[in-house]
C-alpha atoms as a PDB file:
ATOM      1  CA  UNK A   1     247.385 257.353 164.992  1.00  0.00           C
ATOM      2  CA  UNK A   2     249.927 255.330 166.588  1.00  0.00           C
ATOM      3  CA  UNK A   3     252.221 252.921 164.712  1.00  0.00           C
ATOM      4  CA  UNK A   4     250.850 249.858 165.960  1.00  0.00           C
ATOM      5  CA  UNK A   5     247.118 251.108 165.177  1.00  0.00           C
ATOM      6  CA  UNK A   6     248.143 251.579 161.381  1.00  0.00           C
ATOM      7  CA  UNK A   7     249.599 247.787 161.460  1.00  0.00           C
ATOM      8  CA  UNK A   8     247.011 247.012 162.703  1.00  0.00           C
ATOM      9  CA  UNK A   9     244.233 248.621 160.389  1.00  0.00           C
ATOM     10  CA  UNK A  10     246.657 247.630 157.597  1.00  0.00           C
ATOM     11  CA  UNK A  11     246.044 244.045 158.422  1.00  0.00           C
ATOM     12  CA  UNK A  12     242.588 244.457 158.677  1.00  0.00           C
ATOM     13  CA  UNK A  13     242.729 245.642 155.345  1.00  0.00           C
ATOM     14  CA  UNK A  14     244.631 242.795 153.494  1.00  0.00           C
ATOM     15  CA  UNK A  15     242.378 240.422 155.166  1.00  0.00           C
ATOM     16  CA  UNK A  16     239.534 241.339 154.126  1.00  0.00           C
ATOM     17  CA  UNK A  17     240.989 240.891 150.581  1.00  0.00           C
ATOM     18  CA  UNK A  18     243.540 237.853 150.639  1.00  0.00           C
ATOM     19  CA  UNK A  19     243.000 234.112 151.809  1.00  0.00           C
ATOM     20  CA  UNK A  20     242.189 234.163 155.602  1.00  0.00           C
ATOM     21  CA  UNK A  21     245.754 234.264 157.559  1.00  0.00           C
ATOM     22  CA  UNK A  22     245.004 231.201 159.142  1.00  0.00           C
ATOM     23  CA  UNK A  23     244.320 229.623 155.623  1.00  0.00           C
ATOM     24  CA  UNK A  24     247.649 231.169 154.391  1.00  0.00           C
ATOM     25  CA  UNK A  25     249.454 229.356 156.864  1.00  0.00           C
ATOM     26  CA  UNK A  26     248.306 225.853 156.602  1.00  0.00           C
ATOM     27  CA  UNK A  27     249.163 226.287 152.851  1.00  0.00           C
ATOM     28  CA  UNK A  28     252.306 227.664 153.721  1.00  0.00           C
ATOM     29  CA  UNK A  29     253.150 224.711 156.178  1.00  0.00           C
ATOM     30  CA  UNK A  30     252.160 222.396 152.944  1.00  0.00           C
ATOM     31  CA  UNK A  31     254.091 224.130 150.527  1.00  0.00           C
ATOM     32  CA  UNK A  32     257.314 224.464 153.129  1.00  0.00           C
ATOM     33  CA  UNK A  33     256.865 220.469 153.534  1.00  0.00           C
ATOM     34  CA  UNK A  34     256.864 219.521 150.288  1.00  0.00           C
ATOM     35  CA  UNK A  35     260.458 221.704 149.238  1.00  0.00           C
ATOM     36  CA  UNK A  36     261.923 219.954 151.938  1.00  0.00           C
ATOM     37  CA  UNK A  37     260.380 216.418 151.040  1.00  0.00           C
ATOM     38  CA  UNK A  38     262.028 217.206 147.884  1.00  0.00           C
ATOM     39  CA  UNK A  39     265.679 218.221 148.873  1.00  0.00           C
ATOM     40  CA  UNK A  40     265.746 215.158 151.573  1.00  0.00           C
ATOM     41  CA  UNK A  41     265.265 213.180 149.035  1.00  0.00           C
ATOM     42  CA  UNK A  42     267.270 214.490 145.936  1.00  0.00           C
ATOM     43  CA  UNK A  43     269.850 214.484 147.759  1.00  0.00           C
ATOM     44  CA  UNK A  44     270.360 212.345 151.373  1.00  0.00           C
ATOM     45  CA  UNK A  45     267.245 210.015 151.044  1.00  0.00           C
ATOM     46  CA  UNK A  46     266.938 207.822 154.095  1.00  0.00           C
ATOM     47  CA  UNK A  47     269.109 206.008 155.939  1.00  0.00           C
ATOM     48  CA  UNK A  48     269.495 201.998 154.444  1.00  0.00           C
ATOM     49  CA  UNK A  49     267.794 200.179 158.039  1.00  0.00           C
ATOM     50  CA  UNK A  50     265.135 202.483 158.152  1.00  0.00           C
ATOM     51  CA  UNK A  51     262.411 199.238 158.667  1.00  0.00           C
ATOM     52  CA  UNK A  52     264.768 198.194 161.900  1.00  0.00           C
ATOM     53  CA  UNK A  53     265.477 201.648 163.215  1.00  0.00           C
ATOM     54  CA  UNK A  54     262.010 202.359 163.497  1.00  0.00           C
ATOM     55  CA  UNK A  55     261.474 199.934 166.050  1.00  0.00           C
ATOM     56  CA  UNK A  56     264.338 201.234 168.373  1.00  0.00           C
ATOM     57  CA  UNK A  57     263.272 204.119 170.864  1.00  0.00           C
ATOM     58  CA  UNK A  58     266.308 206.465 170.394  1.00  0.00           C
ATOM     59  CA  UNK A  59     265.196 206.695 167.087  1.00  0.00           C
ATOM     60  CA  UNK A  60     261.448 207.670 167.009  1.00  0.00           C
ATOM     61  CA  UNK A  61     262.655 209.989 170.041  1.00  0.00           C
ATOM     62  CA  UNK A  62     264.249 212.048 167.651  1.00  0.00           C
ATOM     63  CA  UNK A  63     261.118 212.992 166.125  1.00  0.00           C
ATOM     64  CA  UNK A  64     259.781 213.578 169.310  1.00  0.00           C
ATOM     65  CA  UNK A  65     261.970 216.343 169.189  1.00  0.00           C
ATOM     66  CA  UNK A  66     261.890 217.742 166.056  1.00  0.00           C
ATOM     67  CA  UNK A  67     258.372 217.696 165.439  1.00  0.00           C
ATOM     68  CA  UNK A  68     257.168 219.326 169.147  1.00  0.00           C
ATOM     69  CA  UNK A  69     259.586 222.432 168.030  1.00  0.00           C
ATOM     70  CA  UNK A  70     257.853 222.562 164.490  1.00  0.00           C
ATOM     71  CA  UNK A  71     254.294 222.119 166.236  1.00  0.00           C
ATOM     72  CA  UNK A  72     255.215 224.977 168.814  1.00  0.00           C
ATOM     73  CA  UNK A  73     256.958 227.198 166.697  1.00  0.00           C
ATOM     74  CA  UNK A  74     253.691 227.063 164.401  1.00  0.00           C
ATOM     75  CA  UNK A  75     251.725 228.127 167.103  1.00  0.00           C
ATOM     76  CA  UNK A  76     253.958 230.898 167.914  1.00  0.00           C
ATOM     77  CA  UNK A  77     254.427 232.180 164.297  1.00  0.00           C
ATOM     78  CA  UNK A  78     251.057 232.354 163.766  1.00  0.00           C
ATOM     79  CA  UNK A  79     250.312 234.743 166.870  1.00  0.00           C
ATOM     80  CA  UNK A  80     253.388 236.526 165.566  1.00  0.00           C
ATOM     81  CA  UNK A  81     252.178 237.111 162.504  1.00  0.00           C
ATOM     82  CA  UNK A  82     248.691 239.054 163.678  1.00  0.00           C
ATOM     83  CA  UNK A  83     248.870 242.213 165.538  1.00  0.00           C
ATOM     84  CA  UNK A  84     247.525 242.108 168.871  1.00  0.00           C
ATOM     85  CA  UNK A  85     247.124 238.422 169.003  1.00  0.00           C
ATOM     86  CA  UNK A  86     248.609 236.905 172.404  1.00  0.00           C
ATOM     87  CA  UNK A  87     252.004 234.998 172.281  1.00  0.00           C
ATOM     88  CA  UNK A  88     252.389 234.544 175.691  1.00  0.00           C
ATOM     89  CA  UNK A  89     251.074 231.058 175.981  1.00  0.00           C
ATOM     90  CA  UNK A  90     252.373 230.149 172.899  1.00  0.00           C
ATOM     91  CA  UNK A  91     255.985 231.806 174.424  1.00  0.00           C
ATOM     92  CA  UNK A  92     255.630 228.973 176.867  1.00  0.00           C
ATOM     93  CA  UNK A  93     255.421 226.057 174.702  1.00  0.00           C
ATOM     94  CA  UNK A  94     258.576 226.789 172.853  1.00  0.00           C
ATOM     95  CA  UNK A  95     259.882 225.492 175.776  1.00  0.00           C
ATOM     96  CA  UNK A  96     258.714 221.983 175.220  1.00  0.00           C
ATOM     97  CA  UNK A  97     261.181 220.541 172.793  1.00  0.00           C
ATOM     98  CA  UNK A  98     264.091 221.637 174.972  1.00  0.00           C
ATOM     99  CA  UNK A  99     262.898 220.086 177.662  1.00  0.00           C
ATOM    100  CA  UNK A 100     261.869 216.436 176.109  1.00  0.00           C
ATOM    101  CA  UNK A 101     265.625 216.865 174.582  1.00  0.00           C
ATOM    102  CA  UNK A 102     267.015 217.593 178.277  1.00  0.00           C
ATOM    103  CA  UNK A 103     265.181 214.964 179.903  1.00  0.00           C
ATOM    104  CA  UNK A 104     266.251 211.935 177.116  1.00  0.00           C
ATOM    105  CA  UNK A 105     270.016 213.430 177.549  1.00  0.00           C
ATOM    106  CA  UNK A 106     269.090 212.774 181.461  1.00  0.00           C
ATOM    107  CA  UNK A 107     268.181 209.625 181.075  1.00  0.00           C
ATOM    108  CA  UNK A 108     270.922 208.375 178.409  1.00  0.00           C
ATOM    109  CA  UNK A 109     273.455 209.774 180.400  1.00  0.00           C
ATOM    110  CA  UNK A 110     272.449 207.126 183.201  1.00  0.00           C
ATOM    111  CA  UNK A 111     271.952 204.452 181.148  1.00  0.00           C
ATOM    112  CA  UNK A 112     275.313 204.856 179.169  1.00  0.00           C
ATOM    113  CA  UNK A 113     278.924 204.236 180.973  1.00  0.00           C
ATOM    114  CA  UNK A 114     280.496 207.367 180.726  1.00  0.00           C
ATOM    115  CA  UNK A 115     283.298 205.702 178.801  1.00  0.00           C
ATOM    116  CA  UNK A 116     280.820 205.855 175.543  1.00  0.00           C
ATOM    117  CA  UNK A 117     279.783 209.347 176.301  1.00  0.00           C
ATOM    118  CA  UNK A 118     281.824 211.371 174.209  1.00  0.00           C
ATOM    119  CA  UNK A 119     281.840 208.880 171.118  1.00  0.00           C
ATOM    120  CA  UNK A 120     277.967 208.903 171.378  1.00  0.00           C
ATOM    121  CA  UNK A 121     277.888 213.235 171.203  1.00  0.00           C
ATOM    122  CA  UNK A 122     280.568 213.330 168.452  1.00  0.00           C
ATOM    123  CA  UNK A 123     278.769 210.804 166.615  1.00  0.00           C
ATOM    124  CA  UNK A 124     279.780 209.711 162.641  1.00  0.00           C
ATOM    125  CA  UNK A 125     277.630 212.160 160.658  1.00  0.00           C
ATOM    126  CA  UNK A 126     277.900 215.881 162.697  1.00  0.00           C
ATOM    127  CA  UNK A 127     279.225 217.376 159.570  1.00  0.00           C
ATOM    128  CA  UNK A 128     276.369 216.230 157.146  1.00  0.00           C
ATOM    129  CA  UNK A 129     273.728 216.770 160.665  1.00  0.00           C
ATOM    130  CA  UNK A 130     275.452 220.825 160.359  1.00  0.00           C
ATOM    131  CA  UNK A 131     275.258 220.869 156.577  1.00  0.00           C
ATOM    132  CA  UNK A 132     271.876 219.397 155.540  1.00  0.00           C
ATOM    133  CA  UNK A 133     269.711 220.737 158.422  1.00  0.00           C
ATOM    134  CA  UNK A 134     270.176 223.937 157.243  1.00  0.00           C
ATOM    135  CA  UNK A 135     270.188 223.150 153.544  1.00  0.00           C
ATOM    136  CA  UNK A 136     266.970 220.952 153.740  1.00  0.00           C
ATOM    137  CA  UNK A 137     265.232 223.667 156.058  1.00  0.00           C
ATOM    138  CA  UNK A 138     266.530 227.251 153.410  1.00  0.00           C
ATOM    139  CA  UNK A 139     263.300 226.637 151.354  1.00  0.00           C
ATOM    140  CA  UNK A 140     260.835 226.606 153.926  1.00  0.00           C
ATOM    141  CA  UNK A 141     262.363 229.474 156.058  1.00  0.00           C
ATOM    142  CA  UNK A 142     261.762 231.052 152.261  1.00  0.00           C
ATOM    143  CA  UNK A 143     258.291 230.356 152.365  1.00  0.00           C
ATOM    144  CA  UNK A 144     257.455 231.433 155.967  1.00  0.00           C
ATOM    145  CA  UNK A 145     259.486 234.936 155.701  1.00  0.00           C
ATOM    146  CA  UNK A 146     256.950 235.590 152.660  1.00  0.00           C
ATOM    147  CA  UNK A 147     253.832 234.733 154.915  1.00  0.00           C
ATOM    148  CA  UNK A 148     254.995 236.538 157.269  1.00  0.00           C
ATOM    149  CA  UNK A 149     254.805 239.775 154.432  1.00  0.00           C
ATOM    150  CA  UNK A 150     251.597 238.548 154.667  1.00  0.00           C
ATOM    151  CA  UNK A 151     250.721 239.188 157.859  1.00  0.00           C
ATOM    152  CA  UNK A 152     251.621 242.333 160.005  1.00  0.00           C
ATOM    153  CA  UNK A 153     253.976 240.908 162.603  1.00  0.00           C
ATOM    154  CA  UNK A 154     254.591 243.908 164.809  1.00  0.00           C
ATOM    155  CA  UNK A 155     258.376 242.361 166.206  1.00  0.00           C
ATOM    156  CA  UNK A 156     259.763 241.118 162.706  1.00  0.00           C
ATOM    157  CA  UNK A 157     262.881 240.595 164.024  1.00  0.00           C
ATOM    158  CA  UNK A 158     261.804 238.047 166.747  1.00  0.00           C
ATOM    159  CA  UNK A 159     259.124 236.824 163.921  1.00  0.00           C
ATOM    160  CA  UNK A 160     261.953 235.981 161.266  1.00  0.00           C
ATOM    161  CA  UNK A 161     263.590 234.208 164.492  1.00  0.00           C
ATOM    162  CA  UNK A 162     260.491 231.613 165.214  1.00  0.00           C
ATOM    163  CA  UNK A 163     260.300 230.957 161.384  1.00  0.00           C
ATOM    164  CA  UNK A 164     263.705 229.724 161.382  1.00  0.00           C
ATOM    165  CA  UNK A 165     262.851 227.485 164.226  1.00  0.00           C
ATOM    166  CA  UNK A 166     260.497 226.388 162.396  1.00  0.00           C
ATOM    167  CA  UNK A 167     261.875 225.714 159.257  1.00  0.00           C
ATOM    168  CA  UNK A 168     264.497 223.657 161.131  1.00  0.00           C
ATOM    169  CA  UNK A 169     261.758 221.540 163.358  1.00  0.00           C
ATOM    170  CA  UNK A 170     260.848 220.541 159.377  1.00  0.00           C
ATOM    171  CA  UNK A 171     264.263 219.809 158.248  1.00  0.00           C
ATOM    172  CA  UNK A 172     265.368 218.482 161.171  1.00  0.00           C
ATOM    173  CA  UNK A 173     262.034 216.000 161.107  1.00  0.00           C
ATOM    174  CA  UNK A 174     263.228 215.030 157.418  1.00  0.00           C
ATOM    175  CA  UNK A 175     267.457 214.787 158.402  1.00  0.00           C
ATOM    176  CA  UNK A 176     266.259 212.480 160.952  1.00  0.00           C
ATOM    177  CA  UNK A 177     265.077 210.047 158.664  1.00  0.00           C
ATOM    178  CA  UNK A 178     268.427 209.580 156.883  1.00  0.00           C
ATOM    179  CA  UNK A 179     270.761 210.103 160.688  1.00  0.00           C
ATOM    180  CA  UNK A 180     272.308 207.388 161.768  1.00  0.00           C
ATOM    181  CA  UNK A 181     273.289 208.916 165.173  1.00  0.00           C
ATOM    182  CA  UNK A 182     270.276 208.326 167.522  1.00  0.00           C
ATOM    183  CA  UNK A 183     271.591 209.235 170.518  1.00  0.00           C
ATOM    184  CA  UNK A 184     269.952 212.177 172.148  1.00  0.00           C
ATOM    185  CA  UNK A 185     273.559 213.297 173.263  1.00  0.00           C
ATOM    186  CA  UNK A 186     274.069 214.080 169.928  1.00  0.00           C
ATOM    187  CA  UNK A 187     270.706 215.247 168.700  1.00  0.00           C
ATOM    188  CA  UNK A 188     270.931 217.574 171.763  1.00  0.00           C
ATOM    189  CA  UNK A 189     274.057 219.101 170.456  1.00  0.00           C
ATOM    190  CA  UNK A 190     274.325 219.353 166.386  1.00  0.00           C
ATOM    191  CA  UNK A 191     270.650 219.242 165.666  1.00  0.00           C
ATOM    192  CA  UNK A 192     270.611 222.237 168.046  1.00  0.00           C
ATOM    193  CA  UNK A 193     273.226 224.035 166.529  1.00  0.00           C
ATOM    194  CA  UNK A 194     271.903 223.387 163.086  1.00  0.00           C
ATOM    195  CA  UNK A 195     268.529 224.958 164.083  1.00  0.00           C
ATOM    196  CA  UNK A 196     270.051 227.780 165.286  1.00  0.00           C
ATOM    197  CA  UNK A 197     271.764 228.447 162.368  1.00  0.00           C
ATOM    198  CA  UNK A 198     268.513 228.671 160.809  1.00  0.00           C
ATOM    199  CA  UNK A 199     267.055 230.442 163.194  1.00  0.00           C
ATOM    200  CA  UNK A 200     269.456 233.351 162.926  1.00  0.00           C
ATOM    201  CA  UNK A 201     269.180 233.331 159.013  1.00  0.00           C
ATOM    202  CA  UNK A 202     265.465 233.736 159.982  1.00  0.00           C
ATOM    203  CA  UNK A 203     266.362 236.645 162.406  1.00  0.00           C
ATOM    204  CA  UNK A 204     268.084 238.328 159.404  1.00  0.00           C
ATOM    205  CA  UNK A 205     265.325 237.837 156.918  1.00  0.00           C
ATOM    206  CA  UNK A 206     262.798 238.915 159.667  1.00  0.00           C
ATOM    207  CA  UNK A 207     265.570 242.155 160.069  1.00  0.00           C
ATOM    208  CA  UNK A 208     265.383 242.982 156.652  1.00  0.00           C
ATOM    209  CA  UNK A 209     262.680 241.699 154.494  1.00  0.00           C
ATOM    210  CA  UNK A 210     259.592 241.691 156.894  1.00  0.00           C
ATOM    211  CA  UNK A 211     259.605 245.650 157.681  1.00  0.00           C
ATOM    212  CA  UNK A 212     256.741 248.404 157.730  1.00  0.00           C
END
């Protein structure tokens, strides 16, 4: 039998006795969402104008951004997570949030002399942005490198990888409440960076901790 057959009857086999995978993951999304609901705010909380930023469109653009790469890398984790299932598609809407981010830099680079260009990338918060993304978004790159162990993924490696994108779509959803740098120059850059950092923690875990 080869490798990928056992994964696969393996998986089969823990179905038929655990929660449904599909289940697993919807609790898992819950469970990830609620740790970081409660790190945001034990520690950063929101930002003071949150009423009046709300009604400026740099700032709900930001979770334009965060919350496509959570939605996509969902999609993808899940097809990761089953043997056999096909990622393709779901390959090809990771590419979503980078775009939306590329087209608002686009646009704000038009709109904004170039004079204000640096300021606006550098921002005032880039060292809390670095620090708290990744610190908000730890627990729930926790909890999706265990569901993966609940699955079978059959690339952990790449799988540990999307969970760590998705942890930091989460984080990066909740930092954005509290940011006070709206630009998408800026989101572009150190929320980017900040989800990477995740995402290569979640490479690691995926190295070591989701193995047959």
């Amino acid at each position: 039998m080869r490798t990928e057959d056992l994964i696969k009857a393996l998986d089969a086999d823990v179905r038929g006795k655990a929660m449904p995978l599909g289940s697993a993951w919807w609790m898992a999304v819950a469970a990830a969402g609620a740790i970081a609901a409660a790190v945001f705010w034990l520690t950063i909380g929101p930002r003071p104008d949150l009423m009046s930023a709300m009604h400026t469109m740099r700032f709900l653009s930001k979770f334009v951004f965060t919350i496509a790469l959570a939605v996509s890398a969902f999609v993808l984790i899940r097809a990761l997570s089953s043997p056999g299932a096909p990622t393709s598609r779901a390959m090809a809407w990771m590419a979503v949030a980078p775009v939306l981010v590329a087209v608002a830099v686009i646009l704000e680079l038009f709109v904004v002399p170039r004079v204000e260009w640096g300021t606006r990338l550098v921002g005032s918060n880039m060292m809390i942005c670095m620090t708290f993304i990744p610190l908000i978004g730890l627990g729930p790159l926790a909890v999706f490198l265990r569901m993966l162990r609940h699955g079978a993924p059959t690339r952990p490696v790449l799988a540990g990888a999307v969970a760590g994108l998705l942890a930091g779509g989460v984080s990066a959803t909740f930092y954005a409440v509290h940011c006070f740098d709206d630009s998408p120059l800026f989101v572009a850059t150190w929320y980017t960076i900040a989800v990477i950092i995740l995402t290569g923690l979640g490479a690691l875990g995926g190295r070591f901790f989701v193995r047959w």
